[in-house]
PDB file of N, CA and C in Angstrom:
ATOM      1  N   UNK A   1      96.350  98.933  73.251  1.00  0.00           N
ATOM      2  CA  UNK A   1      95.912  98.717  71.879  1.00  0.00           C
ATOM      3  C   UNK A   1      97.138  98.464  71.005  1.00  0.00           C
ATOM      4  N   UNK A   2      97.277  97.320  69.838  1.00  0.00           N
ATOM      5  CA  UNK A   2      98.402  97.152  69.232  1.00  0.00           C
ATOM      6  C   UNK A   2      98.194  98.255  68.049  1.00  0.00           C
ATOM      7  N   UNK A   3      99.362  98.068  67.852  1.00  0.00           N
ATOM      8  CA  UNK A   3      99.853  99.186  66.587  1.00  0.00           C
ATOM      9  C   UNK A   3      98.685  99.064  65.469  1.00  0.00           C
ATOM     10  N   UNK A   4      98.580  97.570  65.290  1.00  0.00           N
ATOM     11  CA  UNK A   4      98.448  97.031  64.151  1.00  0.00           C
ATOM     12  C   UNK A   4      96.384  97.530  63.728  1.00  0.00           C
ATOM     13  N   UNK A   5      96.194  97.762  64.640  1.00  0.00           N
ATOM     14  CA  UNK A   5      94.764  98.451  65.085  1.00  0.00           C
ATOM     15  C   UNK A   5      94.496  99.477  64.471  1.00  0.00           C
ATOM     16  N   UNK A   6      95.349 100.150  64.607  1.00  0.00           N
ATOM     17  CA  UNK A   6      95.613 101.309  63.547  1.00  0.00           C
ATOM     18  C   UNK A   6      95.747 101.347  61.931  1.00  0.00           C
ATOM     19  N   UNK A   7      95.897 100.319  61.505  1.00  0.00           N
ATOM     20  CA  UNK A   7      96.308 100.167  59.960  1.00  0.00           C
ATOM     21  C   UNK A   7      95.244  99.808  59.651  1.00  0.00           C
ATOM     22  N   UNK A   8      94.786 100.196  58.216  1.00  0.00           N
ATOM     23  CA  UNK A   8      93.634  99.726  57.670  1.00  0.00           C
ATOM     24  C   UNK A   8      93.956  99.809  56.033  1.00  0.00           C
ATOM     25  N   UNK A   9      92.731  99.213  55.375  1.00  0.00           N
ATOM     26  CA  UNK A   9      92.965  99.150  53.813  1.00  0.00           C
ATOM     27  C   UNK A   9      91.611  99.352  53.092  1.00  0.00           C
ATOM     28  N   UNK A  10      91.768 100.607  52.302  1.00  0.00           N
ATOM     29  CA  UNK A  10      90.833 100.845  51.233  1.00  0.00           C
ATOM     30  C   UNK A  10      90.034  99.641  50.900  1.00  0.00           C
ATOM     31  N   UNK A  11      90.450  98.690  50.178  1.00  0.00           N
ATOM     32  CA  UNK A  11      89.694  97.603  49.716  1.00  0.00           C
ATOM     33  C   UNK A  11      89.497  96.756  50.700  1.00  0.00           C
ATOM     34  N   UNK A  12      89.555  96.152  51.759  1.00  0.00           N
ATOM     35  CA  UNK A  12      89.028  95.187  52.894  1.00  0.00           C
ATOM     36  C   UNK A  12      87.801  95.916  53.167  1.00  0.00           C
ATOM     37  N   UNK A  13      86.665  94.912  52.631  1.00  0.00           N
ATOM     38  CA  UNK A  13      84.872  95.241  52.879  1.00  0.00           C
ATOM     39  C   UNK A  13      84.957  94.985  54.421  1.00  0.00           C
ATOM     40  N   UNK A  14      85.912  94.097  55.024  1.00  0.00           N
ATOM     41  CA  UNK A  14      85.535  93.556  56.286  1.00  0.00           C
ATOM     42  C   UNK A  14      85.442  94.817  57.212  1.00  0.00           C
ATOM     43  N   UNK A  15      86.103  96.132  56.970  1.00  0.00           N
ATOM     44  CA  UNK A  15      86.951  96.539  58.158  1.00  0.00           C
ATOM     45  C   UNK A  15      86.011  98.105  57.777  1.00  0.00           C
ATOM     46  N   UNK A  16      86.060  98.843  59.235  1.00  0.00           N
ATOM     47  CA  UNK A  16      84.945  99.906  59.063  1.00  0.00           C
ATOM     48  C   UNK A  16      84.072  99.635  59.703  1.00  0.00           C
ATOM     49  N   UNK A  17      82.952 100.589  60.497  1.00  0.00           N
ATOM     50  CA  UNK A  17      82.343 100.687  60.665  1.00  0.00           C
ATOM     51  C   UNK A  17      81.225 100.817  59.241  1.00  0.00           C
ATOM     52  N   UNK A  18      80.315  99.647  59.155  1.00  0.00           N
ATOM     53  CA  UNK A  18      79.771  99.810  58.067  1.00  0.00           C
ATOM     54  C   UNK A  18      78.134  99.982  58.377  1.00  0.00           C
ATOM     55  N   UNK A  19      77.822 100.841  57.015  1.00  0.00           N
ATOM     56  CA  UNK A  19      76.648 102.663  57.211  1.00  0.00           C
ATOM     57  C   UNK A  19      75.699 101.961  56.168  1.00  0.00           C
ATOM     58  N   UNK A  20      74.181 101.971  55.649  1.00  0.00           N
ATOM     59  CA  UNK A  20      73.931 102.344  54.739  1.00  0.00           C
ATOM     60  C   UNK A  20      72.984 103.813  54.444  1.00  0.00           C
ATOM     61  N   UNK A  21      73.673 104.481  53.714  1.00  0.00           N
ATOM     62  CA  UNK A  21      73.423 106.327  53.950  1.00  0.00           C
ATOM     63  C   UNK A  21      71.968 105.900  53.022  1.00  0.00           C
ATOM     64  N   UNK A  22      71.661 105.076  51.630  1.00  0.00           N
ATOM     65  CA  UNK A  22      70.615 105.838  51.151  1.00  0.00           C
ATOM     66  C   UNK A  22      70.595 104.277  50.145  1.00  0.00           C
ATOM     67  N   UNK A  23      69.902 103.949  49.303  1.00  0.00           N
ATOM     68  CA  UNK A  23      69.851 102.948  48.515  1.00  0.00           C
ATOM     69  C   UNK A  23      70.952 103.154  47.743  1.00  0.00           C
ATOM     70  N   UNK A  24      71.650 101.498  47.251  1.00  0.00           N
ATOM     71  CA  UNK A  24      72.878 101.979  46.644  1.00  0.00           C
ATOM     72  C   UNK A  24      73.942 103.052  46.755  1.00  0.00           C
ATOM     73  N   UNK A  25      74.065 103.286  48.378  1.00  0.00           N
ATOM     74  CA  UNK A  25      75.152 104.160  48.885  1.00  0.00           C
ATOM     75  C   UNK A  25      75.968 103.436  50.376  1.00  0.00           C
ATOM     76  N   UNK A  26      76.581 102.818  50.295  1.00  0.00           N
ATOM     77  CA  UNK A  26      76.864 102.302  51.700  1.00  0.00           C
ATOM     78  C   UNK A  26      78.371 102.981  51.796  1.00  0.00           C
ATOM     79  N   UNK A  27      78.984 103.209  53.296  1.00  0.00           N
ATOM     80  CA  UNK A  27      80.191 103.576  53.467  1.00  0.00           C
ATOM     81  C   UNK A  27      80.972 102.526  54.721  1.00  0.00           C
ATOM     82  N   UNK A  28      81.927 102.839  54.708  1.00  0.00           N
ATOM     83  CA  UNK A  28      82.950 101.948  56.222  1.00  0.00           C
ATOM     84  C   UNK A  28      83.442 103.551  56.793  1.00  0.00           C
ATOM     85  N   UNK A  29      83.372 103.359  58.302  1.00  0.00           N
ATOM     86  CA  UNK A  29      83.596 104.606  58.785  1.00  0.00           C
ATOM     87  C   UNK A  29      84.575 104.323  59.653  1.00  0.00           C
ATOM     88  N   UNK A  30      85.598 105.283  59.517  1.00  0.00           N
ATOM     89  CA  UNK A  30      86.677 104.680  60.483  1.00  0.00           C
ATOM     90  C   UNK A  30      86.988 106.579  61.684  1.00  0.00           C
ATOM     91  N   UNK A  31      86.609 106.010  62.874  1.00  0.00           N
ATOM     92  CA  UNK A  31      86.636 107.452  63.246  1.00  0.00           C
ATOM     93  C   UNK A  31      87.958 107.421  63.971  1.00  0.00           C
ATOM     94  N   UNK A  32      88.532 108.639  64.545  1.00  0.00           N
ATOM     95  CA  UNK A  32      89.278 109.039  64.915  1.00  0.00           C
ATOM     96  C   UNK A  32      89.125 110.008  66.047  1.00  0.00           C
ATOM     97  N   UNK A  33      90.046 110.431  66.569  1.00  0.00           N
ATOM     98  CA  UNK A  33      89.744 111.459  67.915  1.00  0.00           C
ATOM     99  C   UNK A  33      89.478 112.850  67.540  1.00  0.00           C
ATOM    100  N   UNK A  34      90.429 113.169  66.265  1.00  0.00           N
ATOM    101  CA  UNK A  34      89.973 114.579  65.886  1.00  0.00           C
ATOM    102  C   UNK A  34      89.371 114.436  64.657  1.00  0.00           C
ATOM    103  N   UNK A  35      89.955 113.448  63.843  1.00  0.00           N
ATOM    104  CA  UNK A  35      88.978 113.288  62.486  1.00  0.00           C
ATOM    105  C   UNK A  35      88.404 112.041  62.094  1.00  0.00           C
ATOM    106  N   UNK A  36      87.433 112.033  61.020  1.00  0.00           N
ATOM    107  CA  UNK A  36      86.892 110.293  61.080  1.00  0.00           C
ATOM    108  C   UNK A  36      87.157 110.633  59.427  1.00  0.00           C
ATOM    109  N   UNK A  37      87.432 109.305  59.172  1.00  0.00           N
ATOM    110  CA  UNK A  37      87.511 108.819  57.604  1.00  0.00           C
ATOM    111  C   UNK A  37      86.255 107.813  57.268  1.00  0.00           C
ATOM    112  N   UNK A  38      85.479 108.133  55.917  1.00  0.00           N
ATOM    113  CA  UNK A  38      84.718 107.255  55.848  1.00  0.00           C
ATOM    114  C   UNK A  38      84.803 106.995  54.324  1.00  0.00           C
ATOM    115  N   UNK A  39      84.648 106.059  53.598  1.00  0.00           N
ATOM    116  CA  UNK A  39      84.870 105.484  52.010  1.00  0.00           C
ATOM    117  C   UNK A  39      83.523 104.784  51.919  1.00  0.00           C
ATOM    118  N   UNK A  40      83.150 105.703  50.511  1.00  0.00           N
ATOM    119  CA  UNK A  40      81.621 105.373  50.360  1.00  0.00           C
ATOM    120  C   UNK A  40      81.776 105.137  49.140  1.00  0.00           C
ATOM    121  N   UNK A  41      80.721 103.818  48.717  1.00  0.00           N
ATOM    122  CA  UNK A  41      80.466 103.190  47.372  1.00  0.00           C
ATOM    123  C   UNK A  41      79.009 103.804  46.905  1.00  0.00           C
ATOM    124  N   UNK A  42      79.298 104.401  45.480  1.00  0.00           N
ATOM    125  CA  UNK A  42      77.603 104.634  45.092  1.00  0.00           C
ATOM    126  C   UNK A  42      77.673 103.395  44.032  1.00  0.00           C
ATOM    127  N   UNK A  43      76.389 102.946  43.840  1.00  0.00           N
ATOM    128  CA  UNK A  43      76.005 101.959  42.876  1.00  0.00           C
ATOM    129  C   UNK A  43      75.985 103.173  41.546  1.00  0.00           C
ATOM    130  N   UNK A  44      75.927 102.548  40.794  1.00  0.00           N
ATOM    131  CA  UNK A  44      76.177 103.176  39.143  1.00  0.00           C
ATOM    132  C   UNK A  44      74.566 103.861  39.060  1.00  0.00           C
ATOM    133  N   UNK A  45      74.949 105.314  38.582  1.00  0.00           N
ATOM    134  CA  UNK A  45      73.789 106.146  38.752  1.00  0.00           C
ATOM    135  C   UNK A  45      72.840 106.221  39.655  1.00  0.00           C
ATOM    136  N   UNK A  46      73.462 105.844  41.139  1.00  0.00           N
ATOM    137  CA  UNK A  46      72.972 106.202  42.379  1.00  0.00           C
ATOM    138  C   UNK A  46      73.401 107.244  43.147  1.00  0.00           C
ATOM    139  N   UNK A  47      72.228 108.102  43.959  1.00  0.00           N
ATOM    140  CA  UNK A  47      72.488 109.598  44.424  1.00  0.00           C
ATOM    141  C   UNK A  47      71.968 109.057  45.795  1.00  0.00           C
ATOM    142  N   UNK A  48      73.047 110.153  46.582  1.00  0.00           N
ATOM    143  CA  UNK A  48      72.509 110.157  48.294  1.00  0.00           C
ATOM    144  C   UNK A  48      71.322 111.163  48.043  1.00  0.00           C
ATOM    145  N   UNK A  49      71.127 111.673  49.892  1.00  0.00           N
ATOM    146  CA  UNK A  49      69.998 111.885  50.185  1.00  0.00           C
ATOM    147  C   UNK A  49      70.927 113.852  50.850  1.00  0.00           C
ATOM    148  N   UNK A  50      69.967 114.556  50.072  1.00  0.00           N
ATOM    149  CA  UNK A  50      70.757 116.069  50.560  1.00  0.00           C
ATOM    150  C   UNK A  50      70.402 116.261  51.465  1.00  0.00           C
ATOM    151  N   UNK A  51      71.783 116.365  52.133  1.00  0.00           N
ATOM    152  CA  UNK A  51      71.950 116.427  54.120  1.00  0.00           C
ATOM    153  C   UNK A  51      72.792 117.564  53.856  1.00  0.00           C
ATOM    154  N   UNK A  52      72.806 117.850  55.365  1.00  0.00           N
ATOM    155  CA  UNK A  52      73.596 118.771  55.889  1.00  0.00           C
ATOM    156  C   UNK A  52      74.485 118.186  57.841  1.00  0.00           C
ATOM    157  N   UNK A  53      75.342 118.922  57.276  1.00  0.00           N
ATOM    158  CA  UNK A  53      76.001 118.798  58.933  1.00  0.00           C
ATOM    159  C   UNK A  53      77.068 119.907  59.676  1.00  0.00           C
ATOM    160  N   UNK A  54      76.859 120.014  60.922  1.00  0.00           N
ATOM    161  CA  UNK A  54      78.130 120.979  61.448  1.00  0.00           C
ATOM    162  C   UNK A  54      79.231 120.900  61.209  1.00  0.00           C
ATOM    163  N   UNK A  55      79.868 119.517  60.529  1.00  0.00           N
ATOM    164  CA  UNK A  55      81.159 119.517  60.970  1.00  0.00           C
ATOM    165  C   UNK A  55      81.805 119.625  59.309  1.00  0.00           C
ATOM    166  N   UNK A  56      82.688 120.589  59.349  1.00  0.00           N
ATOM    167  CA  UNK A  56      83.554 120.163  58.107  1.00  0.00           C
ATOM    168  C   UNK A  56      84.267 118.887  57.320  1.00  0.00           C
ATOM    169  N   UNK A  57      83.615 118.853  56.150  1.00  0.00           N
ATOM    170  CA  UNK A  57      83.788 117.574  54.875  1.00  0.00           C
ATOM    171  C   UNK A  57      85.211 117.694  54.119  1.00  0.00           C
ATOM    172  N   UNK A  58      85.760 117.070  53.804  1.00  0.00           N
ATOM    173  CA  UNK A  58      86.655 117.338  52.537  1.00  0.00           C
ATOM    174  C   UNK A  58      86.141 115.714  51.585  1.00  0.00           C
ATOM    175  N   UNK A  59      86.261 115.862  50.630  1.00  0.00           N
ATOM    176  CA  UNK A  59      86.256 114.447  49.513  1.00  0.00           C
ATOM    177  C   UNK A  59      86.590 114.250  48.550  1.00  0.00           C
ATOM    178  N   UNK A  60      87.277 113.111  48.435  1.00  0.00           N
ATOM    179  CA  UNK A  60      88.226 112.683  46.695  1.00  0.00           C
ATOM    180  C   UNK A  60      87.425 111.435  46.823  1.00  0.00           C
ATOM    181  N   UNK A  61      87.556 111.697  45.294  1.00  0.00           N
ATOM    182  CA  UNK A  61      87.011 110.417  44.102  1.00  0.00           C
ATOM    183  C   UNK A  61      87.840 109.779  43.601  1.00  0.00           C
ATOM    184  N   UNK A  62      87.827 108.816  44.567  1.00  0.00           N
ATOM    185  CA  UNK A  62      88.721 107.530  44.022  1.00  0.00           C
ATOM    186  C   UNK A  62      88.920 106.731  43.334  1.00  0.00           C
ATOM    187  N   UNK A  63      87.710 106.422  42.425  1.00  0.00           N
ATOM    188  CA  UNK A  63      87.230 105.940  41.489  1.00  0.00           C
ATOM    189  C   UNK A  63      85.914 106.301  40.718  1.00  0.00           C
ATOM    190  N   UNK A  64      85.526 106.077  39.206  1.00  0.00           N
ATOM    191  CA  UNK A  64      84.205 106.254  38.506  1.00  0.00           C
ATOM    192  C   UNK A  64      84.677 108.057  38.574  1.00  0.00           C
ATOM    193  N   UNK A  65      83.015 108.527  38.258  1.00  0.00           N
ATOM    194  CA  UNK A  65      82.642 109.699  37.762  1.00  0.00           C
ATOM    195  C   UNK A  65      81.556 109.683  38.966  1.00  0.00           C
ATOM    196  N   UNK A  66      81.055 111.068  38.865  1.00  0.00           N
ATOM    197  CA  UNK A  66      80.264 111.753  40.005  1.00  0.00           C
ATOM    198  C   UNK A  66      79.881 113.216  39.296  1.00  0.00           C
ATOM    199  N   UNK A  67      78.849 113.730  40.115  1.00  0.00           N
ATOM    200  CA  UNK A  67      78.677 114.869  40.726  1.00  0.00           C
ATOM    201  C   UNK A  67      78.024 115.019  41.288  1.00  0.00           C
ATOM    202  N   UNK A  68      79.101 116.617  42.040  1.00  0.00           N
ATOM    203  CA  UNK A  68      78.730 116.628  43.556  1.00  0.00           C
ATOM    204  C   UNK A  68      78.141 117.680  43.258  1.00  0.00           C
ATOM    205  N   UNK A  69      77.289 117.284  44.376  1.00  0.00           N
ATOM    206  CA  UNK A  69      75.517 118.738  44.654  1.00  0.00           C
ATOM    207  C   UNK A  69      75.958 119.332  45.544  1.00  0.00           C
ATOM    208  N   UNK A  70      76.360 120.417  45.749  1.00  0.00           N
ATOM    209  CA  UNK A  70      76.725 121.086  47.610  1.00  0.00           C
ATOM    210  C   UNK A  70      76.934 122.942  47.054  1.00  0.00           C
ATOM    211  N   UNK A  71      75.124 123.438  47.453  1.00  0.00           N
ATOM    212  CA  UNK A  71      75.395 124.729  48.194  1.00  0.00           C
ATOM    213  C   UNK A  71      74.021 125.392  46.736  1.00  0.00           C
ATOM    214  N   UNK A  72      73.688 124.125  45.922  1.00  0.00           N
ATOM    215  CA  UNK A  72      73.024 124.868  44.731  1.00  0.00           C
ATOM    216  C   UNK A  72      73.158 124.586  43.636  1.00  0.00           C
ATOM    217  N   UNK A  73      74.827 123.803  43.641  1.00  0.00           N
ATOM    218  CA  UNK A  73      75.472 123.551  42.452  1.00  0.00           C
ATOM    219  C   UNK A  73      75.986 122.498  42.245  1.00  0.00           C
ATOM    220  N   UNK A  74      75.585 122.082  40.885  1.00  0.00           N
ATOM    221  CA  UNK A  74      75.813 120.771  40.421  1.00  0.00           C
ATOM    222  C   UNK A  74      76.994 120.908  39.734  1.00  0.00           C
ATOM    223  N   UNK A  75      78.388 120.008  40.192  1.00  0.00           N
ATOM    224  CA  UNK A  75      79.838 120.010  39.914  1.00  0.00           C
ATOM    225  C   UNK A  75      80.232 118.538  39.832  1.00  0.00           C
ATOM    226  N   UNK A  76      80.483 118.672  37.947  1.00  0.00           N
ATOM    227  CA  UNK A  76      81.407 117.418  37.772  1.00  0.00           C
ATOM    228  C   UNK A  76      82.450 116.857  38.473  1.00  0.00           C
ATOM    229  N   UNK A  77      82.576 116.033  38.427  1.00  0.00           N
ATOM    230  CA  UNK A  77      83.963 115.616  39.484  1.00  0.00           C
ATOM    231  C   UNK A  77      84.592 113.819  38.711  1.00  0.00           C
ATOM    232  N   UNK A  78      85.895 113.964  38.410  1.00  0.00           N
ATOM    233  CA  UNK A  78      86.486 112.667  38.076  1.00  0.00           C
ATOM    234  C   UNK A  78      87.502 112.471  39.028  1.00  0.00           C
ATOM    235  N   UNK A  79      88.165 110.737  38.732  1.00  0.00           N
ATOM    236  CA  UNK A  79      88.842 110.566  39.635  1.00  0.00           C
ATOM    237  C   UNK A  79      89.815 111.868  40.004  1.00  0.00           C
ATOM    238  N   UNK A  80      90.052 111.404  41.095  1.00  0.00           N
ATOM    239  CA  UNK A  80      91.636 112.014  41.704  1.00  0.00           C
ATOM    240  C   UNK A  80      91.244 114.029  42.206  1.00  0.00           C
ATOM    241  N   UNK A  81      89.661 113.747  41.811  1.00  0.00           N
ATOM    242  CA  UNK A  81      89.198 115.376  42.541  1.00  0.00           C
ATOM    243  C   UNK A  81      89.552 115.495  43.527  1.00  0.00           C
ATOM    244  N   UNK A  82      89.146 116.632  44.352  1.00  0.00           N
ATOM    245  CA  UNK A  82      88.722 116.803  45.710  1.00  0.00           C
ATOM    246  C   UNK A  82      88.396 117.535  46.231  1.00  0.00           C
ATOM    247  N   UNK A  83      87.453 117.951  47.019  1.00  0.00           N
ATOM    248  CA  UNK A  83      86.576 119.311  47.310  1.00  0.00           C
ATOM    249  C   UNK A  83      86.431 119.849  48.628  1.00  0.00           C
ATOM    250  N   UNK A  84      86.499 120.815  49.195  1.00  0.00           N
ATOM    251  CA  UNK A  84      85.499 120.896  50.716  1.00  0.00           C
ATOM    252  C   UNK A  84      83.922 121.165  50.784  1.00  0.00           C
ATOM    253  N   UNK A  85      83.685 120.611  52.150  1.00  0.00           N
ATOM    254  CA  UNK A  85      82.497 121.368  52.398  1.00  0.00           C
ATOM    255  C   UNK A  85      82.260 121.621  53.831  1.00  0.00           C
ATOM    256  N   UNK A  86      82.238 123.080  53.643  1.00  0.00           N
ATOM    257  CA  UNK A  86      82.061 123.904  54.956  1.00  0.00           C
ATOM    258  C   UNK A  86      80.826 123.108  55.665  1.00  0.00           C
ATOM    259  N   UNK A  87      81.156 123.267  57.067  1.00  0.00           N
ATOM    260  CA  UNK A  87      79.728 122.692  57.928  1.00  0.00           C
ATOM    261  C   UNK A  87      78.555 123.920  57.589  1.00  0.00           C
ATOM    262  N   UNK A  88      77.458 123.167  57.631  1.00  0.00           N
ATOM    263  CA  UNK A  88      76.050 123.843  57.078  1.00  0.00           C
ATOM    264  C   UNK A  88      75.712 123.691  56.116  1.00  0.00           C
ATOM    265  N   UNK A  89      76.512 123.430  54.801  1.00  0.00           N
ATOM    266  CA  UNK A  89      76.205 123.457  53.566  1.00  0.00           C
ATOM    267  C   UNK A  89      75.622 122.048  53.156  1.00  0.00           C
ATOM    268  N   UNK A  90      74.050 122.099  52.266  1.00  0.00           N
ATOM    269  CA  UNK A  90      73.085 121.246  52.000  1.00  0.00           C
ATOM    270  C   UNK A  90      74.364 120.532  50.874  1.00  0.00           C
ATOM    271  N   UNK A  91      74.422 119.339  50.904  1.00  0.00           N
ATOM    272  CA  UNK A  91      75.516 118.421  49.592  1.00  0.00           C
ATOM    273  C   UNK A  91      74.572 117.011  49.810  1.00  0.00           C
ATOM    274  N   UNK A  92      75.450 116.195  48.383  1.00  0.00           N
ATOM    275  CA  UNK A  92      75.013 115.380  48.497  1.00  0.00           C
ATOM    276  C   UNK A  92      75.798 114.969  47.074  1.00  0.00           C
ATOM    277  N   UNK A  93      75.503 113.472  46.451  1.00  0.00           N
ATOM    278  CA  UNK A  93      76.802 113.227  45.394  1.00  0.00           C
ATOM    279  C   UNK A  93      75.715 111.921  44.191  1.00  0.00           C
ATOM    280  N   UNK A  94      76.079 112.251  43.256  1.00  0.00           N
ATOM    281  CA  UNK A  94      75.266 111.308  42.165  1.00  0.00           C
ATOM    282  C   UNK A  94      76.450 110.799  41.081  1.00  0.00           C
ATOM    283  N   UNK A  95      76.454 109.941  41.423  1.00  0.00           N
ATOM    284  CA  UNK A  95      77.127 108.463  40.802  1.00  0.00           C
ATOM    285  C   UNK A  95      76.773 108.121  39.207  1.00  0.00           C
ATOM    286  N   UNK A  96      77.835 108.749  38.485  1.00  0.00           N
ATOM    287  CA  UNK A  96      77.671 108.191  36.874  1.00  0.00           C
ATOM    288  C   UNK A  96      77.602 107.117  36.815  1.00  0.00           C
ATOM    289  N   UNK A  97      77.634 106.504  35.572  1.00  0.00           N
ATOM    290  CA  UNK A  97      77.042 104.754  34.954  1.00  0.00           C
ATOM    291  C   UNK A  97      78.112 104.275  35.323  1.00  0.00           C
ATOM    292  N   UNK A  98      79.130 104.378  35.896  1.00  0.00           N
ATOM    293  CA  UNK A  98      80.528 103.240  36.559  1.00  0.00           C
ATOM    294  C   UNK A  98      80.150 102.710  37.703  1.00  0.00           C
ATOM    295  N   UNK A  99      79.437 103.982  38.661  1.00  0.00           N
ATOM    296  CA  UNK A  99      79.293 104.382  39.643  1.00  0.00           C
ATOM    297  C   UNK A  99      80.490 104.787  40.354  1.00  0.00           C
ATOM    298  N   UNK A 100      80.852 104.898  41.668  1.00  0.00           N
ATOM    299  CA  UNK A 100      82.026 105.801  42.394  1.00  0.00           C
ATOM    300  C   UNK A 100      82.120 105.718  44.080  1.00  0.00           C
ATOM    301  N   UNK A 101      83.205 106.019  43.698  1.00  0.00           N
ATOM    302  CA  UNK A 101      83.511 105.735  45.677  1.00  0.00           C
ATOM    303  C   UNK A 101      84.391 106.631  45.847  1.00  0.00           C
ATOM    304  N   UNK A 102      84.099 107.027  47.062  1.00  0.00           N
ATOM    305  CA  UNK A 102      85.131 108.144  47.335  1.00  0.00           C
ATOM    306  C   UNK A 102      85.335 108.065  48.643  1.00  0.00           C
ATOM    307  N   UNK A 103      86.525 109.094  49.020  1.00  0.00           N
ATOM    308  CA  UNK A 103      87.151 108.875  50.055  1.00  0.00           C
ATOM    309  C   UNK A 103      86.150 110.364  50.828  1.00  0.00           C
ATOM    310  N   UNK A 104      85.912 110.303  52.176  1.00  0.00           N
ATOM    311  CA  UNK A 104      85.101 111.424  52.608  1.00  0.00           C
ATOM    312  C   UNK A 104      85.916 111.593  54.055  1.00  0.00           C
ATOM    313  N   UNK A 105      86.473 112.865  54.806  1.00  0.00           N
ATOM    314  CA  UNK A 105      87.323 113.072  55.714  1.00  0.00           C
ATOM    315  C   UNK A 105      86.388 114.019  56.439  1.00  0.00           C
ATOM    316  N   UNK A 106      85.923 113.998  58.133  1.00  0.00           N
ATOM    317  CA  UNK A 106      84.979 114.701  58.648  1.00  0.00           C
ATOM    318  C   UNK A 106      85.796 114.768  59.502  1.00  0.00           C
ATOM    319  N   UNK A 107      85.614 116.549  60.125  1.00  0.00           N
ATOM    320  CA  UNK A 107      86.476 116.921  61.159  1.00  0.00           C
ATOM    321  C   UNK A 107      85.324 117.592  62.065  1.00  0.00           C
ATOM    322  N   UNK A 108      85.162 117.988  63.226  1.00  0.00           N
ATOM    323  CA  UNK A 108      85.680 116.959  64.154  1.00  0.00           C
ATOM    324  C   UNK A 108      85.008 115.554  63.506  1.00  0.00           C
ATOM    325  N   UNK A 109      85.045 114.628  64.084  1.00  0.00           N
ATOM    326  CA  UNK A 109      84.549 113.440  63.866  1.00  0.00           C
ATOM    327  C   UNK A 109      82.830 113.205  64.004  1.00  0.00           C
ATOM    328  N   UNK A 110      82.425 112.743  63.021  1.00  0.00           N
ATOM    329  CA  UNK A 110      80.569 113.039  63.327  1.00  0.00           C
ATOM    330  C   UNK A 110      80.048 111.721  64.528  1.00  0.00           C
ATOM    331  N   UNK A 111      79.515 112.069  65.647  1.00  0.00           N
ATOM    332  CA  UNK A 111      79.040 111.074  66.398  1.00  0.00           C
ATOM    333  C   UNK A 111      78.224 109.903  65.539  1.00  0.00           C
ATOM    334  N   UNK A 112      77.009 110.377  65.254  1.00  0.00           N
ATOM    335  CA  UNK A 112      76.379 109.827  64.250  1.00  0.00           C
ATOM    336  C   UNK A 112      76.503 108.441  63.516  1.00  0.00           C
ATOM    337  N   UNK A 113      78.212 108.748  63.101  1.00  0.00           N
ATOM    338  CA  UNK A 113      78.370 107.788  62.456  1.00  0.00           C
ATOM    339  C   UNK A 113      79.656 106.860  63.085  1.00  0.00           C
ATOM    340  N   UNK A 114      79.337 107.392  64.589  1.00  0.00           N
ATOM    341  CA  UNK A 114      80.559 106.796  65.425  1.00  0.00           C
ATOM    342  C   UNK A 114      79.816 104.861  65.417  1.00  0.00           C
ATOM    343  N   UNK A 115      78.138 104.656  64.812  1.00  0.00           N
ATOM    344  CA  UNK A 115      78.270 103.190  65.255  1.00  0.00           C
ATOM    345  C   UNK A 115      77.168 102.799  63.609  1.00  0.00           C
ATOM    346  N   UNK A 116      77.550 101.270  63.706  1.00  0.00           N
ATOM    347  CA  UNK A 116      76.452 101.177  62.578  1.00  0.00           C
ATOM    348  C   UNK A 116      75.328 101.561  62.396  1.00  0.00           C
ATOM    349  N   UNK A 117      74.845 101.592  61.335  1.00  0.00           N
ATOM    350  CA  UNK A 117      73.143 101.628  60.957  1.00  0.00           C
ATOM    351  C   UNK A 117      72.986 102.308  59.997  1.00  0.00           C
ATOM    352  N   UNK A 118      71.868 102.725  59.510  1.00  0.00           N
ATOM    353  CA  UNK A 118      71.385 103.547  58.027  1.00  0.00           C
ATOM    354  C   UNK A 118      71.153 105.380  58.431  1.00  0.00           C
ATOM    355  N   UNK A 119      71.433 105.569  57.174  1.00  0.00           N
ATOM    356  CA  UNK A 119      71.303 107.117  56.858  1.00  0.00           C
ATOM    357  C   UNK A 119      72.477 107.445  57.060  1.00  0.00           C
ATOM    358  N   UNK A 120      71.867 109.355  56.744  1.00  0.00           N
ATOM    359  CA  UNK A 120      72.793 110.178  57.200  1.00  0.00           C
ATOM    360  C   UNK A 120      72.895 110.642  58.342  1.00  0.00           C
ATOM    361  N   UNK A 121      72.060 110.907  58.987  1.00  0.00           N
ATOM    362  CA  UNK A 121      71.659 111.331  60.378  1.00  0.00           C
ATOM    363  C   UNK A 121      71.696 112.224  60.435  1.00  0.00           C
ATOM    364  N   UNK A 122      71.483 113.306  59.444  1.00  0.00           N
ATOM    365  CA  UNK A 122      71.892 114.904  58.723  1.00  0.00           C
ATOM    366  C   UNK A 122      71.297 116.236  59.997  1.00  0.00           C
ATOM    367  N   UNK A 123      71.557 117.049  60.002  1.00  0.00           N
ATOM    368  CA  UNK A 123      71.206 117.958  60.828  1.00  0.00           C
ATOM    369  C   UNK A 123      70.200 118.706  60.280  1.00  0.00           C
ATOM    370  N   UNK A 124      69.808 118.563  58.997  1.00  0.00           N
ATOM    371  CA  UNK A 124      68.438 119.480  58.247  1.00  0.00           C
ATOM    372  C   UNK A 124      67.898 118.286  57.114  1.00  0.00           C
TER     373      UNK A 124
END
């Protein structure tokens, strides 16, 4: 495998494994052996679908406004946040009038979203 396989870029739509989680939510998933990276676009005042999963989340907002739903609680979030979420915990993220994309880091890596197609594929 060349080096170059390895490099990737935030803004190239081409590159990623590309998801659509929920209307006006699509992501590019780039997995890894121990962790997968995935960068998800919400359309402006668009919300995913409250999932849950085993594997531990972390996520920054890379752009727009948000808040994130995870555990009960509804938490503002602007650029340059970033949060965890323990595996098990019900989350999910709603997209102010800019809308927002964020960067989402899953450890181990979720099978799930090891190939294209829709949803979350959530565990509850």
């Amino acid at each position: 495998m060349s080096q170059r396989e390895e490099f990737h870029n935030l803004d190239d739509a081409t590159q990623g494994i590309q998801r659509e989680l929920a209307p006006g939510v699509t992501t590019r998933i780039f997995p890894g052996e121990q962790a997968m990276l995935s960068v998800v676009s919400i359309a402006p005042n668009g919300e995913g679908t409250m999932h849950s999963h085993p594997e531990e989340q972390w996520g920054v907002l890379l752009e727009g406004s948000a808040v994130r739903i995870q555990g009960g609680e509804e938490i503002p979030v602007k650029q340059g946040d970033f949060w965890r979420t323990p595996g098990g915990v019900p989350h999910t993220m709603r997209a102010g009038p800019e809308g927002c994309r964020v960067l989402d880091i899953f450890a181990p890596p979720r099978d799930a979203y090891r190939k294209a197609g829709k949803g979350f594929a959530s565990a509850s």
